[in-house]
Protein backbone atom coordinates (compact mmCIF):
# COMPACT_ATOMS: atom_id res chain seq x y z
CA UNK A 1 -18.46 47.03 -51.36
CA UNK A 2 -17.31 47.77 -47.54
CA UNK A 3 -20.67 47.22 -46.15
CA UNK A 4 -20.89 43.86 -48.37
CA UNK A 5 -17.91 42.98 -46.71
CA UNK A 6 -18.69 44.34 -42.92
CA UNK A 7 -22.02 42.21 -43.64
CA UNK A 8 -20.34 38.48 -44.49
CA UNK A 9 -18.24 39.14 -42.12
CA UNK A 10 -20.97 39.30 -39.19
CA UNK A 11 -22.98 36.84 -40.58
CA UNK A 12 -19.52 34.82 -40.72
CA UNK A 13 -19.32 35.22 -36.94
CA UNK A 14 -23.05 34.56 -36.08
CA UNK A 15 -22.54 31.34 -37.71
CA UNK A 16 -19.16 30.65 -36.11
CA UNK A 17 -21.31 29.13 -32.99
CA UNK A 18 -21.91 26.08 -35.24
CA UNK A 19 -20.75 22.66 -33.62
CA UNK A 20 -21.00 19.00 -35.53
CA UNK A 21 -20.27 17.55 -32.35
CA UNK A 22 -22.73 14.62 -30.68
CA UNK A 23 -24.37 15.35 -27.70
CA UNK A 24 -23.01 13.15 -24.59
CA UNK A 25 -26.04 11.80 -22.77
CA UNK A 26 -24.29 10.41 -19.41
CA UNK A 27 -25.40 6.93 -18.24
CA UNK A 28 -28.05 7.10 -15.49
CA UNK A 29 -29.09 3.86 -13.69
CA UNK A 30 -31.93 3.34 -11.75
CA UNK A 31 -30.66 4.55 -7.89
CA UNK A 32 -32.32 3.47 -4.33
CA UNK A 33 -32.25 6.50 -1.56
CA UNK A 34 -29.69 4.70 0.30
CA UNK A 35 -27.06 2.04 0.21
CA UNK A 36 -28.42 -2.04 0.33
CA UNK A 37 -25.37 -2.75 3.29
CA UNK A 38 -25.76 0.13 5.02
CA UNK A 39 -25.56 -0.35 8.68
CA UNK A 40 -27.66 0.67 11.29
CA UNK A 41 -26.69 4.19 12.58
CA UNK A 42 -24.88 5.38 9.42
CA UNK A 43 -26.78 8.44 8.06
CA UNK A 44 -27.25 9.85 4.37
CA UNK A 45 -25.28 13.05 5.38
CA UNK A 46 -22.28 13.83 2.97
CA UNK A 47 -18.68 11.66 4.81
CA UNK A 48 -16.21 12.85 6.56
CA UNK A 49 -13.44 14.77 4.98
CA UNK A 50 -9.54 13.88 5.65
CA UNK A 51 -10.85 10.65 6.97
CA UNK A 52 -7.28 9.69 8.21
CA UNK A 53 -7.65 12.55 11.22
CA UNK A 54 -10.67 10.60 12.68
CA UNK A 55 -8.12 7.66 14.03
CA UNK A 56 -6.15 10.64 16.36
CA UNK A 57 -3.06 9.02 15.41
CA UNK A 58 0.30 11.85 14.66
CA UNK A 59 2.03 8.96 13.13
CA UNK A 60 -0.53 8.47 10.56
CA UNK A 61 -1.33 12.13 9.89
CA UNK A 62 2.20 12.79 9.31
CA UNK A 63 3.16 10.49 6.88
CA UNK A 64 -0.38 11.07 5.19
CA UNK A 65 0.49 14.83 4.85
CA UNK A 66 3.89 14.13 3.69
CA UNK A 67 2.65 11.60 0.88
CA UNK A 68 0.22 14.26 -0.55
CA UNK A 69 2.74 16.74 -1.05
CA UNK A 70 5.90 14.52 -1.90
CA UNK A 71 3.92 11.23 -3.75
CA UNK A 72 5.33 10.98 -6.88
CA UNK A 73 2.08 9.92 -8.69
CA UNK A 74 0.39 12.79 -7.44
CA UNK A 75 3.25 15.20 -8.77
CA UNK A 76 2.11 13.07 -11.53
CA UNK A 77 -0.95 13.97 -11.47
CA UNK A 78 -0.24 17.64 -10.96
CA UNK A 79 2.16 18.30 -13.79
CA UNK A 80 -0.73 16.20 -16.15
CA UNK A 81 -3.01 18.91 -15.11
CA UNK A 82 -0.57 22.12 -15.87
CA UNK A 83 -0.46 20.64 -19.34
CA UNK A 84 -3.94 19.96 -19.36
CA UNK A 85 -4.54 23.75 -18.75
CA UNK A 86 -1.75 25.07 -20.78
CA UNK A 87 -3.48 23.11 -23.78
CA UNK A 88 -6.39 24.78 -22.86
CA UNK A 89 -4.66 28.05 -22.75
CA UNK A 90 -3.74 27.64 -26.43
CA UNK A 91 -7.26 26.19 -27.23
CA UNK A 92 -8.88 29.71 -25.80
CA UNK A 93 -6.22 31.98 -27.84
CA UNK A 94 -7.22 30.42 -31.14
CA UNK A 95 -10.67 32.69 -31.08
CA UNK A 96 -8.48 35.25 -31.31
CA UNK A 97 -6.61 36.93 -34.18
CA UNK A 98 -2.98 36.18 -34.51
CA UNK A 99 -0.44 39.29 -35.10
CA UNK A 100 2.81 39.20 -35.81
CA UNK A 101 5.79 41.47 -36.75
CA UNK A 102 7.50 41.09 -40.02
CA UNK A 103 11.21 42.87 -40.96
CA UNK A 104 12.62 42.56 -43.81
CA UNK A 105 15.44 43.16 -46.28
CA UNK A 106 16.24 41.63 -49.86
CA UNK A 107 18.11 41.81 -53.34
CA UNK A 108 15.89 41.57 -56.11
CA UNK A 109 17.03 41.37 -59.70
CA UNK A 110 14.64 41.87 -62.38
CA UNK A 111 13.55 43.03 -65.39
CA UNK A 112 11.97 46.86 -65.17
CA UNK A 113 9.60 48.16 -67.65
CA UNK A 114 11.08 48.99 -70.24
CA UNK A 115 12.42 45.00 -70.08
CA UNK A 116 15.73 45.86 -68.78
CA UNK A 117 17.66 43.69 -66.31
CA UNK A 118 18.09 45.49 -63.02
CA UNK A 119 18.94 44.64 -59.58
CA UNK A 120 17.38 46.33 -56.38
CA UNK A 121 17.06 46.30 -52.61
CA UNK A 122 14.09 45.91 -50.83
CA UNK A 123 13.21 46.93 -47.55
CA UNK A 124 10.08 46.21 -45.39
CA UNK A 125 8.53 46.68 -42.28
CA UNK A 126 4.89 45.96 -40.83
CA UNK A 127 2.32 43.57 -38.82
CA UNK A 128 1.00 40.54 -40.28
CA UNK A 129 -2.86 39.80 -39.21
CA UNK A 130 -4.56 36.26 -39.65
CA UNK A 131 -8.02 34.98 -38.52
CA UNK A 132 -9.94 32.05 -38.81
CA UNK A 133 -13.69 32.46 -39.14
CA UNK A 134 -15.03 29.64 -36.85
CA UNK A 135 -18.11 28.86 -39.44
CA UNK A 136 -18.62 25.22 -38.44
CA UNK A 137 -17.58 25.22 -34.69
CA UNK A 138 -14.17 23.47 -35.11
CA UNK A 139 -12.01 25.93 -32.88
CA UNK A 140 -14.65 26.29 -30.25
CA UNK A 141 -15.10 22.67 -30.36
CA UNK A 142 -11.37 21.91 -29.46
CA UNK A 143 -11.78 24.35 -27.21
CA UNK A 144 -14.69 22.25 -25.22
CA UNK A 145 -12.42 19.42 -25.49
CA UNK A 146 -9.56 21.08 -23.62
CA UNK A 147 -11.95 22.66 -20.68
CA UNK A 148 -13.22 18.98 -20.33
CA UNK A 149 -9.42 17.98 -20.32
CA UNK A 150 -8.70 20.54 -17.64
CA UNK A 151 -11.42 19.22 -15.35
CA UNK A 152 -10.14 15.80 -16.03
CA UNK A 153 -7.36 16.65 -15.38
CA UNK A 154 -8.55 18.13 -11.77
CA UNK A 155 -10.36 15.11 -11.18
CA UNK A 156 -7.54 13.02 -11.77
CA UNK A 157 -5.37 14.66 -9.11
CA UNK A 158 -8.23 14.34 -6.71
CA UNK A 159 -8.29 10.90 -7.42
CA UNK A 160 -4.91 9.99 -6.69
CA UNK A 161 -4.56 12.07 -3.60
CA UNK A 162 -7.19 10.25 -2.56
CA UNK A 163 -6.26 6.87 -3.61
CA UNK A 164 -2.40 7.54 -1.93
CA UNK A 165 -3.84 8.77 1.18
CA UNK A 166 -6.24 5.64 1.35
CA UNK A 167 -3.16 3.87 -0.10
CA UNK A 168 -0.70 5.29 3.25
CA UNK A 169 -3.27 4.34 5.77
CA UNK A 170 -3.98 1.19 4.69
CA UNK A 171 -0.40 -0.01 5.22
CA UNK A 172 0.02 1.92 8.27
CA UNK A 173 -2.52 -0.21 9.97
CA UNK A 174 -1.39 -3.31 8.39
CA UNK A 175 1.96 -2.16 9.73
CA UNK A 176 0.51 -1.74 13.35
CA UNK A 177 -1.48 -4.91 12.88
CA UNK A 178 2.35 -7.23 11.88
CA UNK A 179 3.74 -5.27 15.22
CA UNK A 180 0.64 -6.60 17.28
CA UNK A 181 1.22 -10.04 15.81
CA UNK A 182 4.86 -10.14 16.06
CA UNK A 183 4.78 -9.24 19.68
CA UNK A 184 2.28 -12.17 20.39
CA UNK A 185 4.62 -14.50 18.46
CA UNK A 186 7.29 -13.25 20.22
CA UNK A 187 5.26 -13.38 23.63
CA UNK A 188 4.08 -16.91 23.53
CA UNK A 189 7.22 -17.56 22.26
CA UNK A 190 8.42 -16.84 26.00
CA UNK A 191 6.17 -18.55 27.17
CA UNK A 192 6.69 -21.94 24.98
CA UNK A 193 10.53 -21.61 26.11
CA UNK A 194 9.87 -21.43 30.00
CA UNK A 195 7.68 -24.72 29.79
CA UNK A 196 10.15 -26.29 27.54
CA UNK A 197 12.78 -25.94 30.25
CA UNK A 198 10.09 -27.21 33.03
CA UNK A 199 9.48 -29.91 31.46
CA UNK A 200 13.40 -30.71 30.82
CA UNK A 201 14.05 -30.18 34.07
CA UNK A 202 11.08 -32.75 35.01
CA UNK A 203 12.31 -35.44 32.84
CA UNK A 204 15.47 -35.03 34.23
CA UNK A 205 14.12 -35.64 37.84
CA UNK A 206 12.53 -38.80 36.70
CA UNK A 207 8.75 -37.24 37.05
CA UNK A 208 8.34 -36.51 32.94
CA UNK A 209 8.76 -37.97 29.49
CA UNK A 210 10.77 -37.44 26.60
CA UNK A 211 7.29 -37.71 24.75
CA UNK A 212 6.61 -34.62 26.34
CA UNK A 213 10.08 -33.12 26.12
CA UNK A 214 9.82 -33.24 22.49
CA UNK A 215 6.62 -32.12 21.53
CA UNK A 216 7.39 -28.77 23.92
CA UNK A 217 10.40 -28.87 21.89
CA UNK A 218 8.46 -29.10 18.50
CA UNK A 219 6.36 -26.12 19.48
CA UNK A 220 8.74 -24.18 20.22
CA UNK A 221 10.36 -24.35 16.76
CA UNK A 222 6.84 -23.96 15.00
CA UNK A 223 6.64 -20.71 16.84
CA UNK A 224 9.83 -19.21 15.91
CA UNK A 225 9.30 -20.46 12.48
CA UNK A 226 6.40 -17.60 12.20
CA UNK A 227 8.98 -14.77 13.49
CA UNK A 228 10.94 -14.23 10.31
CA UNK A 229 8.06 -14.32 7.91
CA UNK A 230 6.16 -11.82 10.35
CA UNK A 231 9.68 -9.60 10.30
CA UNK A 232 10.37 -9.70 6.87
CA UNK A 233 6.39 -8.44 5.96
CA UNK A 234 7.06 -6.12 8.52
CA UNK A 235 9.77 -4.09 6.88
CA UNK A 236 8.27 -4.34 3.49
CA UNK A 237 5.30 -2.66 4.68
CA UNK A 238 7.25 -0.15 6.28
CA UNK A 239 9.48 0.41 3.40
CA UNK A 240 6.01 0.86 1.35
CA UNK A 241 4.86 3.59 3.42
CA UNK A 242 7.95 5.28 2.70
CA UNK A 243 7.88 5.32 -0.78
CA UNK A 244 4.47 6.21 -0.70
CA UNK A 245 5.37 8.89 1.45
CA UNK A 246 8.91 10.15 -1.01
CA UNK A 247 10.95 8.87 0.82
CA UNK A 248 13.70 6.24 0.09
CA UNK A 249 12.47 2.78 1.51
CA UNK A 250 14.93 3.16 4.87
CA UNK A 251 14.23 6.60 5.77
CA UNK A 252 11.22 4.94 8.02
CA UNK A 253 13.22 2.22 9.94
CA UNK A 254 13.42 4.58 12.86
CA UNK A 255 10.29 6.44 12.78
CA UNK A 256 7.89 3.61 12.99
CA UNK A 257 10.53 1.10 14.76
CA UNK A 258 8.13 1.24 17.90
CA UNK A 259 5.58 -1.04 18.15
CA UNK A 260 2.08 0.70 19.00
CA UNK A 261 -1.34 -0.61 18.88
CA UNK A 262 -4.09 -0.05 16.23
CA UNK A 263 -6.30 2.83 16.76
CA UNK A 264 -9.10 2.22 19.11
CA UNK A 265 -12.36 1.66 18.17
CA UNK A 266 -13.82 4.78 18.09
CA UNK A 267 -11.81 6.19 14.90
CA UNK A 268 -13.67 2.62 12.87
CA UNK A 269 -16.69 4.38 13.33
CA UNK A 270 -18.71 5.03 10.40
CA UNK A 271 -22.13 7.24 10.94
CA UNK A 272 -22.38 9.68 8.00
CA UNK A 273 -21.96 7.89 4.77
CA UNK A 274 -24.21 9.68 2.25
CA UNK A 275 -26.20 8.57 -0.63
CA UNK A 276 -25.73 6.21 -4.01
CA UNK A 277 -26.69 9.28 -5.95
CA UNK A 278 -24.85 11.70 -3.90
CA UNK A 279 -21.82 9.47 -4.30
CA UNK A 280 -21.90 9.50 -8.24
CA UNK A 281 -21.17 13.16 -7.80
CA UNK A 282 -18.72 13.15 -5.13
CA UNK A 283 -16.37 10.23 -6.36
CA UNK A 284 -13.53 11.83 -8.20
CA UNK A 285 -13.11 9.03 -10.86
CA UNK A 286 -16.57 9.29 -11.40
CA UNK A 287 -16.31 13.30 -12.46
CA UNK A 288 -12.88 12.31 -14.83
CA UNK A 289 -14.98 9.81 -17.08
CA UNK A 290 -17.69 12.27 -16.75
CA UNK A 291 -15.39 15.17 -18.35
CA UNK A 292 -13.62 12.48 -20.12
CA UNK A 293 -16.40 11.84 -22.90
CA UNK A 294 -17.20 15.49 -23.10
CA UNK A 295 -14.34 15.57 -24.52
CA UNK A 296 -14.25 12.43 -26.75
CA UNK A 297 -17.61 14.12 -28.00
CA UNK A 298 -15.97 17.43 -28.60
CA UNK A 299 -13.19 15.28 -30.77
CA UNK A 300 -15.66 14.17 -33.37
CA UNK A 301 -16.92 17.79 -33.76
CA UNK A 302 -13.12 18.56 -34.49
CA UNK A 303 -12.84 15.64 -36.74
CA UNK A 304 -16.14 16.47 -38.60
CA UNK A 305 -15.04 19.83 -38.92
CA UNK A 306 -12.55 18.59 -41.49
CA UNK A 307 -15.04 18.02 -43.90
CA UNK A 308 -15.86 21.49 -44.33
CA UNK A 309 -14.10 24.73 -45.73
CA UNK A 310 -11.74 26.50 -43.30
CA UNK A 311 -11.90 30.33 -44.09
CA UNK A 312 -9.17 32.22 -42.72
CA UNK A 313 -9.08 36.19 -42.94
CA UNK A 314 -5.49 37.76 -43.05
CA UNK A 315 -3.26 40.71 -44.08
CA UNK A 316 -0.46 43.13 -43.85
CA UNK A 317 0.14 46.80 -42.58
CA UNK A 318 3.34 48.02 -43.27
CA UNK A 319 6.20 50.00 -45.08
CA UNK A 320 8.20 48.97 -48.18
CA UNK A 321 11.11 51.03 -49.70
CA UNK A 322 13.94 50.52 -51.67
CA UNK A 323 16.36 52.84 -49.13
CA UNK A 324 15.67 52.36 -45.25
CA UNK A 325 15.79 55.60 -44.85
CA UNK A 326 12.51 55.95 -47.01
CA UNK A 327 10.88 53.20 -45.13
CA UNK A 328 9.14 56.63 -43.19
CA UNK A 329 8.09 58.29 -45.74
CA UNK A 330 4.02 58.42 -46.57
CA UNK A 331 4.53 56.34 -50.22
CA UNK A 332 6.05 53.68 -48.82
CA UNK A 333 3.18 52.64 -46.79
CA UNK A 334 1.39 49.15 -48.07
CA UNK A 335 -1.38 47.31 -47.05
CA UNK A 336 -2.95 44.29 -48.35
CA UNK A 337 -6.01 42.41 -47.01
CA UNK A 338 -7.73 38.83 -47.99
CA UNK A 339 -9.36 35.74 -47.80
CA UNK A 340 -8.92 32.27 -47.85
CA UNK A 341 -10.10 29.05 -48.28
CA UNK A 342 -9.00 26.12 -47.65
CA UNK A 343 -10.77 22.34 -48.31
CA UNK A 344 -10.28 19.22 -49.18
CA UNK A 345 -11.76 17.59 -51.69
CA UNK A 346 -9.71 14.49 -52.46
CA UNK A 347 -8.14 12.76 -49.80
CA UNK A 348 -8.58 9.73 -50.22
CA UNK A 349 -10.80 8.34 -47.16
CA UNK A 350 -8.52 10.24 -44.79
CA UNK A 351 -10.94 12.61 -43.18
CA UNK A 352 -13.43 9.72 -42.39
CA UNK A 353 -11.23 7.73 -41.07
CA UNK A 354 -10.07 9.94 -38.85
CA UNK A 355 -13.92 10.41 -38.09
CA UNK A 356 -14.41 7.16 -37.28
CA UNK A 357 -11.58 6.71 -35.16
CA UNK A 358 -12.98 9.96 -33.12
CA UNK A 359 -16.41 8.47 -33.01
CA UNK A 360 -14.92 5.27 -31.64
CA UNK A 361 -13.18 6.50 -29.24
CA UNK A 362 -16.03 8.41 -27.90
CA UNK A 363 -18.06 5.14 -27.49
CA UNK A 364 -15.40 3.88 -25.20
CA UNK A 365 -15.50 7.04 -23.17
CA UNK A 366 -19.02 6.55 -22.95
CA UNK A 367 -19.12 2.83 -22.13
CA UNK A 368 -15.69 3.95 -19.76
CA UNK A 369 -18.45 6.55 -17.87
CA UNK A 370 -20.92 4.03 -17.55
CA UNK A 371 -18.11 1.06 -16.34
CA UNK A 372 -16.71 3.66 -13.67
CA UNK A 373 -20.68 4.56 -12.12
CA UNK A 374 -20.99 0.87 -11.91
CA UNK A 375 -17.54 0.28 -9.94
CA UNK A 376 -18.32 2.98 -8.19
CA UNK A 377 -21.53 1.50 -6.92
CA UNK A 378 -19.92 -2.02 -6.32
CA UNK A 379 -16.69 -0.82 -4.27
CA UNK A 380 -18.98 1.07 -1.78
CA UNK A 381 -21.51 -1.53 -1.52
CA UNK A 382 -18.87 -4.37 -0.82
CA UNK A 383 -16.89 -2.04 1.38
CA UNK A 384 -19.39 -1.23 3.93
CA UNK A 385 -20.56 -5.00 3.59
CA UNK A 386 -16.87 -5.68 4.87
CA UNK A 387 -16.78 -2.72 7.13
CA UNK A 388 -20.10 -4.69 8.82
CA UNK A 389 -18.84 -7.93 8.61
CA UNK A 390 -15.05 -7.30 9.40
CA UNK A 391 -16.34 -5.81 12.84
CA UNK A 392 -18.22 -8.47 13.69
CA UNK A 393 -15.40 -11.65 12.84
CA UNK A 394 -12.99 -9.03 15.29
CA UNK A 395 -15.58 -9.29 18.15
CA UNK A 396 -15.96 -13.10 17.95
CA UNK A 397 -12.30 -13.81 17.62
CA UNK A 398 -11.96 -11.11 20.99
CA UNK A 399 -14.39 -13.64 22.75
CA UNK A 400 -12.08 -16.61 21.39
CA UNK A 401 -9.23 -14.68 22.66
CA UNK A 402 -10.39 -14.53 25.92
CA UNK A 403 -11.84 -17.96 26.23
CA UNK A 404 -8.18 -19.40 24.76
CA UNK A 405 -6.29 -17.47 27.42
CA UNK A 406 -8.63 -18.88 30.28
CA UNK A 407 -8.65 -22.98 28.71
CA UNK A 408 -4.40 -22.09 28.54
CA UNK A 409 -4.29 -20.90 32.69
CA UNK A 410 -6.55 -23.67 33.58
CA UNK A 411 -4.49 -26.62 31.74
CA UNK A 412 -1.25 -24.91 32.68
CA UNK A 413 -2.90 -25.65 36.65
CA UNK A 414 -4.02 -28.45 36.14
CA UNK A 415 -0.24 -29.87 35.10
CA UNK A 416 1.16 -28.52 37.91
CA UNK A 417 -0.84 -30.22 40.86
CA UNK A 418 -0.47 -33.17 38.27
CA UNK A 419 -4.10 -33.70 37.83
CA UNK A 420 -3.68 -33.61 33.71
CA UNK A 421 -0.80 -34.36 31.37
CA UNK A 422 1.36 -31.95 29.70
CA UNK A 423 -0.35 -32.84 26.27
CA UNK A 424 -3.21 -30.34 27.29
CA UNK A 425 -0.88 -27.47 28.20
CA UNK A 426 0.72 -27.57 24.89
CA UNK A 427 -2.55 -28.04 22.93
CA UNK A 428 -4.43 -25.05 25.10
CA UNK A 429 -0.64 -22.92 24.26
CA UNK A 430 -1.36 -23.74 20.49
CA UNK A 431 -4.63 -22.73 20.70
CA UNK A 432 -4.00 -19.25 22.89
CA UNK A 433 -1.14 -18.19 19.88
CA UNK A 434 -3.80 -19.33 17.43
CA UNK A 435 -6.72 -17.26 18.75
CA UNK A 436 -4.32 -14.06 19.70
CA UNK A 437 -2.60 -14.25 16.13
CA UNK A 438 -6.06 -14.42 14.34
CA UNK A 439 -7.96 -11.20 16.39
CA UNK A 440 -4.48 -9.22 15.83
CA UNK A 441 -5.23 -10.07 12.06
CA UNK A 442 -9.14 -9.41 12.35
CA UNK A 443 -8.37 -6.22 14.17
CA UNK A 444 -5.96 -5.47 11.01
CA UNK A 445 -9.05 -6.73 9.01
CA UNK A 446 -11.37 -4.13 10.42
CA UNK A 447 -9.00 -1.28 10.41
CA UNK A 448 -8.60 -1.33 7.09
CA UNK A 449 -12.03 -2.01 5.80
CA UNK A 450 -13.23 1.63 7.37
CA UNK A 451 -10.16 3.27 5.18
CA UNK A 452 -11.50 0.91 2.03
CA UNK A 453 -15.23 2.52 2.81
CA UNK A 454 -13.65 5.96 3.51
CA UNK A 455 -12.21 5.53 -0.29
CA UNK A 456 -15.37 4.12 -1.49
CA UNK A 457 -17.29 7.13 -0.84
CA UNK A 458 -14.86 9.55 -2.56
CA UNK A 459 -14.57 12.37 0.66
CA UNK A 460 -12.44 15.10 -0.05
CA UNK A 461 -8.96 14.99 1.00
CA UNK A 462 -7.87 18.26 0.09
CA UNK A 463 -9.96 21.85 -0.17
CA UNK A 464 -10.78 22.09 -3.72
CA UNK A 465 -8.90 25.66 -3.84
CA UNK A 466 -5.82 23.62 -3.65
CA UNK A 467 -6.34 21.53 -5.99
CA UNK A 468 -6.96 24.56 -8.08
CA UNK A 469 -3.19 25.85 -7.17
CA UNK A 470 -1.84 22.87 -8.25
């Protein structure tokens, strides 16, 4: 009879390897060896990591570092993955018996043998034991599910840190890019003003108009029109970076109150990009969906699993007595050991819909899979189209810079020996705050577009070890 049992039990656990789950077959689409809008230069080696140091700027690397340890969507992120791993924690302990420790003490009345009422006191002591044999894969099936959580779960931080970090530099430079703009408003500004009063002071000497008075006049006003707007987008990018940082909006004002340029050209820069299939594997949202609809596939195994019998081993190892103080002795020690089984057989459609719910959702985690690859694909292959393009627009508009500020010197000289009216000076003035205010948003333009590739390709922003820790 032992060996009977010692033999269904083995065969119990060689068949506990059993899984109804479907197999996840992961989209693959057809890849070239290297991106369409690459530029020339860029190579197929693996990007840059902590992108944000390449633009040698302490303001930026400080308020980057401080985001990715104070962001509160990456602490977010962070406490999603503890619970993600503390699920799987509880996922791994169910392959393993549970034991517990059972006391007790009652008053029993009954009738004895001889059919005579009788009251009595009971007292126990032991360890209760219960198992469940795994026969159709339902516990190591859950278990799947809550490993693929956990490197969801991992993903998803990496993710986020990457998408704040991307998120922080981003308005930095647009930050920089509203100073840079705000001090040419404010500069030709000046300027407007001091040929405002020239020309006053002409038409009051009898040698100008009040035609020209007034349209001086009229630029003047349009200019510091564009000074409050510029101001007010100015501190609610710099409040931004503060709360992106954990930090209440204000805490900034003084920090970034100086005005600085962009970073130089150098840190836009883009040579090692890497590859469309090498991307797939590096992009962080990428590896979530991945893990994502492992575990969507694991969930129908679960689900399936209800359809079957759920066999569950168990018993007890103890003492019972009527006196505590007999609870040592050799006769009072009990055991009892058993079986059971447990399925459903009438539920009314509940088991299959919860089947079909399962299955459904792990045909959205597939499509989701396939949707991510593809935005994957289209967010690097429009950013380094911008990168390419962004660059160029920021060296035209230089060249219209420079041109602007030459036609402005040359009408301004012209009005002074009196060889042209003052209609071309404030025409070539509008033009110079027109072509200054449009590079200083170009430059912005192109700034940004290297952070937007940078994101894009998915480089690590922190060593995977601590992402671990978190």
């Amino acid at each position: 009879m032992n060996r009977t049992l010692i033999g269904a039990a083995c065969a119990a656990l060689l068949l506990s390897a059993c899984s109804t789950a479907p197999r996840f077959d992961p989209y693959q689409p057809a890849l070239a060896d290297s991106f369409t809008n690459r530029a020339e230069g860029m190579r197929s080696d693996a990007p840059a990591a902590q992108f944000w140091h390449g633009f040698d700027d302490a303001d930026l690397d400080n308020l980057v570092a401080r985001a990715l340890q104070s962001n509160a969507d990456i602490r977010i992120a962070a406490a999603n993955l503890r619970e993600a791993r503390a699920l799987a924690g509880f996922s791994d302990a169910q392959l393993f018996p549970q034991v517990g420790v059972a006391v007790g003490a009652a008053r029993v009345r009954g009738r004895n043998n001889n059919g005579q009422a009788e009251t009595n006191d009971v007292y126990s002591a032991g360890f209760d034991v219960s198992y469940e044999l795994d026969l159709f894969g339902r516990v190591r099936d859950d278990r799947r599910a809550t490993a693929a959580g956990v490197r969801a779960g991992e993903a998803g931080l990496r993710a986020t840190q990457l998408t704040i970090a991307a998120e922080v530099a981003r308005n930095y430079f647009e930050l920089r890019g509203l100073q840079e703009q705000l001090r040419v408003a404010r500069a030709a500004l000046d300027t407007q003003r001091a040929a405002l009063k020239l020309v006053e002071a002409r038409q009051s000497a009898g040698r100008g108009t009040a035609f020209d008075t007034e349209r001086a006049r009229a630029l003047v006003a349009g200019t510091e029109a564009t000074v409050p707007a510029l101001e007010a987008a100015l501190i609610r990018t710099r409040y931004r970076l503060a709360v992106l940082s954990g930090q209440t909006p204000t805490a900034l004002d003084l920090t970034l109150a100086e005005q600085k340029p962009l970073p130089g050209m150098r840190g836009l820069e883009l040579k090692s990009i890497g590859s469309p299939e090498a991307l797939l594997t590096r992009r962080p949202d990428v590896a979530a969906a991945f893990a994502q609809a492992e575990a969507a596939a694991a969930r129908v195994g679960v689900a399936r699993s209800a359809l079957l019998p759920r066999i569950t081993l168990g018993g007890t190892l103890g003492v019972n007595a009527g006196k505590v103080g007999d609870l040592g002795n050799s006769a009072a020690f009990a055991y009892n050991l058993g079986a059971q089984i447990l399925w459903s057989i009438l539920d009314f459609g509940r088991v299959k819909a919860q089947i079909a719910a399962a299955g459904a959702r792990n045909e959205a985690a597939i499509v989701g899979y396939e949707r991510t690859v593809l935005t994957a694909l289209e967010e690097t292959e429009g950013a380094l189209a911008a990168y390419s393009r962004s660059q160029q627009q920021a060296d035209a508009l230089m060249r219209a810079a420079v041109a602007a500020q030459k036609a402005a010197d040359i009408a301004r000289a012209r009005f002074e020996v009196g060889v042209s009216d003052f209609f071309a000076v404030l025409d070539a003035e509008r033009e110079l705050l027109s072509a200054r205010d449009r590079l200083a948003q170009a430059q912005t333009a192109a700034a940004t577009s290297v952070v937007a590739v940078y994101k894009a390709l998915g480089g690590p922003v922190v060593a995977k070890d601590q992402t671990a820790a978190r």
